[in-house]
PDB file of N, CA and C in Angstrom:
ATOM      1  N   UNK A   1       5.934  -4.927  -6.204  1.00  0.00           N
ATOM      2  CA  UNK A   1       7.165  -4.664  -5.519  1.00  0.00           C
ATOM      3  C   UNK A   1       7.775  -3.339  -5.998  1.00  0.00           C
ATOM      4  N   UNK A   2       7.947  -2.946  -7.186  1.00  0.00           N
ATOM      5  CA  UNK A   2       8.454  -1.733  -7.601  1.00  0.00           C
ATOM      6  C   UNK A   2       7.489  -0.401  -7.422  1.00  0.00           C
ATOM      7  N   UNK A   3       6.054  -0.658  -7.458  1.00  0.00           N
ATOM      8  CA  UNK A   3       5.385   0.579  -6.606  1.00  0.00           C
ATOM      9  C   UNK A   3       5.273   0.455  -5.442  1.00  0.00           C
ATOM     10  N   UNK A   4       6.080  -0.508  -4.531  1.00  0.00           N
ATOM     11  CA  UNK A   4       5.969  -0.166  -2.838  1.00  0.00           C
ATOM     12  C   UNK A   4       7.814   0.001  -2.815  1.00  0.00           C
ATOM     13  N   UNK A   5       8.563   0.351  -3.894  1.00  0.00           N
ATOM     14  CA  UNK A   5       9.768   0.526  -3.897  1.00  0.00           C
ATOM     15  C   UNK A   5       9.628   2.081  -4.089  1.00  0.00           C
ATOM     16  N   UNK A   6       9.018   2.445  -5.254  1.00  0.00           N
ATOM     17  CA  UNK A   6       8.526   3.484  -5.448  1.00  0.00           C
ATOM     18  C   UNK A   6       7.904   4.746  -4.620  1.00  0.00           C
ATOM     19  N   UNK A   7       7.255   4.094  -3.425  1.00  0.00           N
ATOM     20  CA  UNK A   7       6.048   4.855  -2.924  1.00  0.00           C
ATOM     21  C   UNK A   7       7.082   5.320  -1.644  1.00  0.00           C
ATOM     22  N   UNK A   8       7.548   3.928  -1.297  1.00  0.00           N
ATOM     23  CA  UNK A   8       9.119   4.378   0.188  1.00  0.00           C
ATOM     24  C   UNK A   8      10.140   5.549  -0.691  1.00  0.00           C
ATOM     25  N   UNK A   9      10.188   5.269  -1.954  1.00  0.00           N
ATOM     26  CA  UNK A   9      11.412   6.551  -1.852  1.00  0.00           C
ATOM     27  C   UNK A   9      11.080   7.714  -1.962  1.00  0.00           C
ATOM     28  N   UNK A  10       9.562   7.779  -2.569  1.00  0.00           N
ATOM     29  CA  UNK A  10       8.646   9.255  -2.916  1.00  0.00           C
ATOM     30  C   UNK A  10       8.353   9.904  -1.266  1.00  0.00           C
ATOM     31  N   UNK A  11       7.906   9.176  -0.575  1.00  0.00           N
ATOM     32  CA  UNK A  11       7.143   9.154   0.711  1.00  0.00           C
ATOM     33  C   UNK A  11       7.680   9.213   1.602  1.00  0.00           C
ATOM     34  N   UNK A  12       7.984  10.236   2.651  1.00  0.00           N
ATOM     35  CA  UNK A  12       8.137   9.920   4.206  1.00  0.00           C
ATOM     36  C   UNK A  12       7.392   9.318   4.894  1.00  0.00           C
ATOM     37  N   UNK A  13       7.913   8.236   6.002  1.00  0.00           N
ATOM     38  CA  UNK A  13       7.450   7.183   6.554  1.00  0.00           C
ATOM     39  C   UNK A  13       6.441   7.553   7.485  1.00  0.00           C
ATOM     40  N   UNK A  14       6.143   8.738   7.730  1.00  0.00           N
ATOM     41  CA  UNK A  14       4.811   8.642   8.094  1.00  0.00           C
ATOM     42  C   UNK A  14       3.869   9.184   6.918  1.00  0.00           C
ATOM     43  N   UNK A  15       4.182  10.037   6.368  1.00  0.00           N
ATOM     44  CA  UNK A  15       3.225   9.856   5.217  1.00  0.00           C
ATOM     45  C   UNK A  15       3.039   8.286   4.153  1.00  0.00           C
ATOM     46  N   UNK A  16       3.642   7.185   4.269  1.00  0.00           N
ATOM     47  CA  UNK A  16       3.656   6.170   3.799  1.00  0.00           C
ATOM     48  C   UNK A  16       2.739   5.377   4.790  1.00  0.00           C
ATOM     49  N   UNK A  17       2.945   5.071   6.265  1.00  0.00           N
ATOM     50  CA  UNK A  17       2.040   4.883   7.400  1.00  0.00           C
ATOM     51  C   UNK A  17       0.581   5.091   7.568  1.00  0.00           C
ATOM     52  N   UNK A  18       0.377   6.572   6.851  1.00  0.00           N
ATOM     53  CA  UNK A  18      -0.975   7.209   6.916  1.00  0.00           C
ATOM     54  C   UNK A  18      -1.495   6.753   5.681  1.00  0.00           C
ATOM     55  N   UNK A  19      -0.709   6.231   4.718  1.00  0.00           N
ATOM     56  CA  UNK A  19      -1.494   5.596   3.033  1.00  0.00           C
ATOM     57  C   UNK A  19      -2.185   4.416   3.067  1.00  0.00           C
ATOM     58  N   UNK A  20      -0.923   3.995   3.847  1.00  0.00           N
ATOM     59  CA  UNK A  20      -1.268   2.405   4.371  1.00  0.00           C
ATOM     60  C   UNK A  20      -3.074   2.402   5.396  1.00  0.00           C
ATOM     61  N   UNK A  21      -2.562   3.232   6.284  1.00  0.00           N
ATOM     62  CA  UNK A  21      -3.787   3.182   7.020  1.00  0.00           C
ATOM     63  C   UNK A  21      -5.223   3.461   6.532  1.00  0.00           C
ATOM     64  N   UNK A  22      -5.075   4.379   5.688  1.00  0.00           N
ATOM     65  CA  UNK A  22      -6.508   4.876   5.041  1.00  0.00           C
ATOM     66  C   UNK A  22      -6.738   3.658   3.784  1.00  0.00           C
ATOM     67  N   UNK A  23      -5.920   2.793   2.741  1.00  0.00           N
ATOM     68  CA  UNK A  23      -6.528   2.041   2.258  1.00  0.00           C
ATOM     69  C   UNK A  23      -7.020   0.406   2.978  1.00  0.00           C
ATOM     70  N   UNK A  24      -6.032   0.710   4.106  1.00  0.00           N
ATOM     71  CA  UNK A  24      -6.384  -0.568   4.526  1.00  0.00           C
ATOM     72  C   UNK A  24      -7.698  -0.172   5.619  1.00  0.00           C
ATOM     73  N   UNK A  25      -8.334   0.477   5.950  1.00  0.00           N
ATOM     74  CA  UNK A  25      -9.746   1.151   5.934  1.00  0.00           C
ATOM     75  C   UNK A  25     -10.511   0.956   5.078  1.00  0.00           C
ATOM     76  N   UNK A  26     -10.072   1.474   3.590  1.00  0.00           N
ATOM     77  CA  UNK A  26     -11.223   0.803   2.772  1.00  0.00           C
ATOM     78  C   UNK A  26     -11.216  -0.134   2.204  1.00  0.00           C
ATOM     79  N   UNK A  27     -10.378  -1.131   2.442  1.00  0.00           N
ATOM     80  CA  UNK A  27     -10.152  -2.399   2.108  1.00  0.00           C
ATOM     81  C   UNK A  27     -11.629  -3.254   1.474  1.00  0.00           C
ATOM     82  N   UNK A  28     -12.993  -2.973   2.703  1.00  0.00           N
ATOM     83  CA  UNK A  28     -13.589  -3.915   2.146  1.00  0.00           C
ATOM     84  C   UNK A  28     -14.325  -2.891   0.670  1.00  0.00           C
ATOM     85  N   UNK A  29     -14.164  -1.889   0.613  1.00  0.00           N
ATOM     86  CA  UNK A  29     -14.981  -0.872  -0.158  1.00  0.00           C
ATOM     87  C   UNK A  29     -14.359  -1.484  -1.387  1.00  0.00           C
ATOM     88  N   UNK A  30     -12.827  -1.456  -1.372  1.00  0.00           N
ATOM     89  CA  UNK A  30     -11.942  -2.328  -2.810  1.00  0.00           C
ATOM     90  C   UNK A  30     -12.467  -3.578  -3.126  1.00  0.00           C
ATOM     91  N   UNK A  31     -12.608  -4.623  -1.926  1.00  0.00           N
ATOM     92  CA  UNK A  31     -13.245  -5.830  -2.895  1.00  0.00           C
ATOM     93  C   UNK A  31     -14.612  -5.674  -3.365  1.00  0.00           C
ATOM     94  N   UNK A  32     -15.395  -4.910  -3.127  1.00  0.00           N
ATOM     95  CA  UNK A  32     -16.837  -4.524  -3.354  1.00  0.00           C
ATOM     96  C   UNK A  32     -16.719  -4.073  -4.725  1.00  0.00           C
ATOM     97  N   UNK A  33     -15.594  -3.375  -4.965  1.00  0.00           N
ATOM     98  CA  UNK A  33     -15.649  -2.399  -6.366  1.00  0.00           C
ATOM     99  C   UNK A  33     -15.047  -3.627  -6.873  1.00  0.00           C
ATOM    100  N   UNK A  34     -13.982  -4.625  -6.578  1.00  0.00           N
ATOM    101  CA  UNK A  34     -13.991  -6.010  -7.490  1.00  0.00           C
ATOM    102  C   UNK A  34     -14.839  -6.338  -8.093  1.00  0.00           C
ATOM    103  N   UNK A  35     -15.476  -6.610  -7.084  1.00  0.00           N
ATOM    104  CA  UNK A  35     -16.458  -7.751  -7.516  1.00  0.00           C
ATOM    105  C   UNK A  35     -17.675  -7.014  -8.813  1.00  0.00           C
ATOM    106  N   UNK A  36     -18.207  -5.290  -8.317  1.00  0.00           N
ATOM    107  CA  UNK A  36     -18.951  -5.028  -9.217  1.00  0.00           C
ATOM    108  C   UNK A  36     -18.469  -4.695 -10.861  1.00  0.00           C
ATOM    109  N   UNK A  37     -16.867  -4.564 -10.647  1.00  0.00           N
ATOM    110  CA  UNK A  37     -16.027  -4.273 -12.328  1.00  0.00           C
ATOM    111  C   UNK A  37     -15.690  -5.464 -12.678  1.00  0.00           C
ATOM    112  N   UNK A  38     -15.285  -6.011 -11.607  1.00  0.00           N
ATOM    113  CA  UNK A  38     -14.940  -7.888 -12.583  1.00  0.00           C
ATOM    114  C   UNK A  38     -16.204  -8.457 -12.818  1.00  0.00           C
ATOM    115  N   UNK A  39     -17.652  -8.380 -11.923  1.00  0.00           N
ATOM    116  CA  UNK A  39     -18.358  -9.133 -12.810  1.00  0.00           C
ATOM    117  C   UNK A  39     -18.462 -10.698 -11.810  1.00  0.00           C
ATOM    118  N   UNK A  40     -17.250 -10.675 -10.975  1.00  0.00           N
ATOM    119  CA  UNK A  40     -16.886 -12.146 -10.198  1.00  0.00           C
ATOM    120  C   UNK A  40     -17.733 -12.594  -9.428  1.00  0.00           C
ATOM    121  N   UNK A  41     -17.385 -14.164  -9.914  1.00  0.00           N
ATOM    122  CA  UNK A  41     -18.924 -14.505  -9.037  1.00  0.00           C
ATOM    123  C   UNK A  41     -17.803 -15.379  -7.517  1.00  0.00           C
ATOM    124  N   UNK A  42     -16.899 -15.117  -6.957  1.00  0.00           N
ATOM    125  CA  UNK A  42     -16.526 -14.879  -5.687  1.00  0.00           C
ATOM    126  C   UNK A  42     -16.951 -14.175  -4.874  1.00  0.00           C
ATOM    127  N   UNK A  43     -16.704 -14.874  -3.873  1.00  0.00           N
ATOM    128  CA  UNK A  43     -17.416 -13.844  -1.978  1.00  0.00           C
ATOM    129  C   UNK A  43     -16.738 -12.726  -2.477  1.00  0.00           C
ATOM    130  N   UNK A  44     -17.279 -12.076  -1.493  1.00  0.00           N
ATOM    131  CA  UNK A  44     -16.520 -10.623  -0.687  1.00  0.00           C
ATOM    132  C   UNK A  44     -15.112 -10.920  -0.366  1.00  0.00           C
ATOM    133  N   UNK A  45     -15.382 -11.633   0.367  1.00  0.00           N
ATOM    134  CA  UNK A  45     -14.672 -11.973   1.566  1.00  0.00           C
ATOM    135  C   UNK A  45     -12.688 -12.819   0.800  1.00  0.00           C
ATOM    136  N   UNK A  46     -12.718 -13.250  -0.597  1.00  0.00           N
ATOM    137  CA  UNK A  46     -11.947 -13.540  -1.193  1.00  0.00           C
ATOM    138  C   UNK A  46     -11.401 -12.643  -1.671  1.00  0.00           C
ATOM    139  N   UNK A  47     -12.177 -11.337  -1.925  1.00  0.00           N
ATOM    140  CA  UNK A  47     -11.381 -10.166  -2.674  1.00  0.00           C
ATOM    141  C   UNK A  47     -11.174  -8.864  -1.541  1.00  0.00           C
ATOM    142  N   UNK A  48     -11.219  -9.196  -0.402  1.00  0.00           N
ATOM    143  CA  UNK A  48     -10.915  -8.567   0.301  1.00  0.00           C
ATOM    144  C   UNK A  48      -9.453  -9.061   1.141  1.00  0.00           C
ATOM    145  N   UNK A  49      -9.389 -10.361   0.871  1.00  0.00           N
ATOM    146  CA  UNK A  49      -7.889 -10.964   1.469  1.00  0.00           C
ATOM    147  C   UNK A  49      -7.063 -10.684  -0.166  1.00  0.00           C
ATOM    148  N   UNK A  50      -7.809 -11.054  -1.260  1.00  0.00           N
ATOM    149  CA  UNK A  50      -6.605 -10.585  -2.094  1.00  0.00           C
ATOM    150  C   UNK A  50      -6.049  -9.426  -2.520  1.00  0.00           C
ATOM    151  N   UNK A  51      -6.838  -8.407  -1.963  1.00  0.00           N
ATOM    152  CA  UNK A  51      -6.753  -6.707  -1.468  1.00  0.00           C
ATOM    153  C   UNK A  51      -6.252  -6.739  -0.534  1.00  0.00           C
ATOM    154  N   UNK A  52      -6.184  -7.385   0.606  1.00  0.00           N
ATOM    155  CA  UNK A  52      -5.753  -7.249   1.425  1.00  0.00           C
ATOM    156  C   UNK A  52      -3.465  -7.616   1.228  1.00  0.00           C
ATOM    157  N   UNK A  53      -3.566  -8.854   0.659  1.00  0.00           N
ATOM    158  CA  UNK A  53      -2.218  -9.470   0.327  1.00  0.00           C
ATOM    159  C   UNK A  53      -1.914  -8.422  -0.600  1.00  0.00           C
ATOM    160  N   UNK A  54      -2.372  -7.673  -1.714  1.00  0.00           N
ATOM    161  CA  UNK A  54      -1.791  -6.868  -2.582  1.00  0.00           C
ATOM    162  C   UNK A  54      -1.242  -5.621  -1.807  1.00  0.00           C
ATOM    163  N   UNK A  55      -2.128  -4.975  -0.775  1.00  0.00           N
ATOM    164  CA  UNK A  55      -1.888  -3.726   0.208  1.00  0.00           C
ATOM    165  C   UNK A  55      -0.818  -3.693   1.170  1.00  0.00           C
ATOM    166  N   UNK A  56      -0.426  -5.308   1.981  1.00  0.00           N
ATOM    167  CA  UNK A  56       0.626  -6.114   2.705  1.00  0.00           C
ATOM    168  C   UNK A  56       1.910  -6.094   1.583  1.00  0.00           C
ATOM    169  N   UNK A  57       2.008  -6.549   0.719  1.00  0.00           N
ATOM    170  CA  UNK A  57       2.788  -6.293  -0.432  1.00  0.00           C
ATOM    171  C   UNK A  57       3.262  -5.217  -0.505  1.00  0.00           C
ATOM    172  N   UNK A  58       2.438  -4.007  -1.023  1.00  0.00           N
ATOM    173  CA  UNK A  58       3.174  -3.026  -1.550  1.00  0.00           C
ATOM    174  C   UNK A  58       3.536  -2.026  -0.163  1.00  0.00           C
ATOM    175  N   UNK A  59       2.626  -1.791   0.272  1.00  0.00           N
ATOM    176  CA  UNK A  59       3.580  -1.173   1.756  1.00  0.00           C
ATOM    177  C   UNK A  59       4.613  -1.578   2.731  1.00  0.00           C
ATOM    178  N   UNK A  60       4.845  -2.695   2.394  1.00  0.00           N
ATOM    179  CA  UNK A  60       5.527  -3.899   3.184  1.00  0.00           C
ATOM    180  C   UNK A  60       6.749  -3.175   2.484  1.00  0.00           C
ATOM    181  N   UNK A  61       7.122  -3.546   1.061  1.00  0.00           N
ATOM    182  CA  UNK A  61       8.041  -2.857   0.655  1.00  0.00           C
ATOM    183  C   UNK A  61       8.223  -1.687   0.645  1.00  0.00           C
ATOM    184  N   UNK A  62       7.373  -0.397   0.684  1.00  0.00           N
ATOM    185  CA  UNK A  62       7.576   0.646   0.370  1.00  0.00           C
ATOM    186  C   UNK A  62       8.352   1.057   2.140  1.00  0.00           C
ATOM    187  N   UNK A  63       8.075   0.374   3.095  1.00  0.00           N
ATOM    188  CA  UNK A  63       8.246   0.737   4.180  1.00  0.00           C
ATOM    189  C   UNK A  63      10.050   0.231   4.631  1.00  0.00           C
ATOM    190  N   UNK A  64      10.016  -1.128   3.970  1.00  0.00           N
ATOM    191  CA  UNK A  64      11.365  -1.342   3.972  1.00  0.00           C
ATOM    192  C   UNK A  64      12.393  -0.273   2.971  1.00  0.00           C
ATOM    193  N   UNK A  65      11.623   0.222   1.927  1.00  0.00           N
ATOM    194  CA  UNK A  65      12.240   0.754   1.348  1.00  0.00           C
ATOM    195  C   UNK A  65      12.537   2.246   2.477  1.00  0.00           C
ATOM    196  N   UNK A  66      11.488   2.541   2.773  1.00  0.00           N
ATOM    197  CA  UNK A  66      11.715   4.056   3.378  1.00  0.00           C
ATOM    198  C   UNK A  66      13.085   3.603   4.685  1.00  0.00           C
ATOM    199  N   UNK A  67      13.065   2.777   5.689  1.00  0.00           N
ATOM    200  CA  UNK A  67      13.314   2.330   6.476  1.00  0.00           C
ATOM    201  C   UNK A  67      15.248   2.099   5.366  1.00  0.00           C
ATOM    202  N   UNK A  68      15.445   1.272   5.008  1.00  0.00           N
ATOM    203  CA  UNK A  68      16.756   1.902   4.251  1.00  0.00           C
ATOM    204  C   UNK A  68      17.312   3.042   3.611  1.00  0.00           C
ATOM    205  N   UNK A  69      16.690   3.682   2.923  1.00  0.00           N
ATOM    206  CA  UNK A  69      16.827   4.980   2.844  1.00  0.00           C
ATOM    207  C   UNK A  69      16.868   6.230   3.914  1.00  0.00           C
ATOM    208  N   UNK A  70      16.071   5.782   4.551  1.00  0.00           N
ATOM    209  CA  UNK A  70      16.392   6.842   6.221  1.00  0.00           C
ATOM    210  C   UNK A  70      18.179   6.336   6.590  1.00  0.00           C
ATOM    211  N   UNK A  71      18.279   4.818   6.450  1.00  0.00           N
ATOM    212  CA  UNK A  71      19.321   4.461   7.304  1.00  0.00           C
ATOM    213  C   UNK A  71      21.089   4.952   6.549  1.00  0.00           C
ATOM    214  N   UNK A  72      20.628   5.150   5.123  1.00  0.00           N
ATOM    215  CA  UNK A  72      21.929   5.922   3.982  1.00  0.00           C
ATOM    216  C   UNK A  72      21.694   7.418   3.542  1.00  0.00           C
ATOM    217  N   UNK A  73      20.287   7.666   4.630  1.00  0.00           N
ATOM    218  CA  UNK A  73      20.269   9.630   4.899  1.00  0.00           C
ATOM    219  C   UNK A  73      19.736   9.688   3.675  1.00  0.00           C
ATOM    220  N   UNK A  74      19.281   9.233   2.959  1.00  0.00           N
ATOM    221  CA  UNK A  74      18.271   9.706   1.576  1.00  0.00           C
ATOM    222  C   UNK A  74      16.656  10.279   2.164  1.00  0.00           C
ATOM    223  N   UNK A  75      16.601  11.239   1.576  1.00  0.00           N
ATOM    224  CA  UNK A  75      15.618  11.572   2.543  1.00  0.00           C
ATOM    225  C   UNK A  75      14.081  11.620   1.183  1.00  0.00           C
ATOM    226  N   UNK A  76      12.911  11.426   1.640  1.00  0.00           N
ATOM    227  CA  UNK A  76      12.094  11.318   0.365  1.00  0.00           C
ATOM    228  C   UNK A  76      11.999  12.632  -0.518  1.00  0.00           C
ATOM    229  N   UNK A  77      11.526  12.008  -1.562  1.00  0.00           N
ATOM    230  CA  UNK A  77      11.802  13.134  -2.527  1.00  0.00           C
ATOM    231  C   UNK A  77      10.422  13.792  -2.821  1.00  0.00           C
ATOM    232  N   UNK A  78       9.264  13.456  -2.322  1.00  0.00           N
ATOM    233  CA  UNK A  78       8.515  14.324  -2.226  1.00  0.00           C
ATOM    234  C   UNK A  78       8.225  14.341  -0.613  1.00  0.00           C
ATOM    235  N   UNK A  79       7.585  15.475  -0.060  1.00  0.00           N
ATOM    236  CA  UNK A  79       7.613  15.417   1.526  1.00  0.00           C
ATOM    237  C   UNK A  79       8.530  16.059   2.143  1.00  0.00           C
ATOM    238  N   UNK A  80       8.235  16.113   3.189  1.00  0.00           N
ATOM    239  CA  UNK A  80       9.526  16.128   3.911  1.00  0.00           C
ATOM    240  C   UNK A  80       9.533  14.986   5.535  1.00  0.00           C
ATOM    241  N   UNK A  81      10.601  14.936   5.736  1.00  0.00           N
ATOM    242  CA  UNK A  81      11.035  13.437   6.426  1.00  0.00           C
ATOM    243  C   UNK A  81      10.527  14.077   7.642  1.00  0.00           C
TER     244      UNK A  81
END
């Protein structure tokens, strides 16, 4: 929650949009690299929904975050809006 708090106030919302989009692209490439650094003897297919819920998470917030901050004129602090 505090790096998708983080990422909305750094980030303009389409540069936050386009972050979102490119990891959730490599989504299954992340549970693949799970599974070969953890060692886990889980599917794919489990570490790609819990990559998936971690990615829903933090952009979820970072987007609400951007989405209030647009609305009190804070504009991101890296980027431009």
């Amino acid at each position: 929650m505090v790096a998708g708090g983080l990422i909305g106030l750094l980030l303009p919302g389409a540069q936050v949009w386009n972050k979102f989009l490119i990891l959730l692209a490599l989504l299954p490439f992340l549970g693949a690299s799970d599974i070969l650094l953890l060692r886990s003897r889980r599917p794919l297919s489990f570490w790609i929904r819990a990559c998936g819920f971690e990615l829903g998470t933090v952009f979820g917030m970072a987007g609400i975050t951007r989405l209030l901050c647009d609305r009190m004129g804070v504009g991101a602090l890296l980027g431009t809006s």
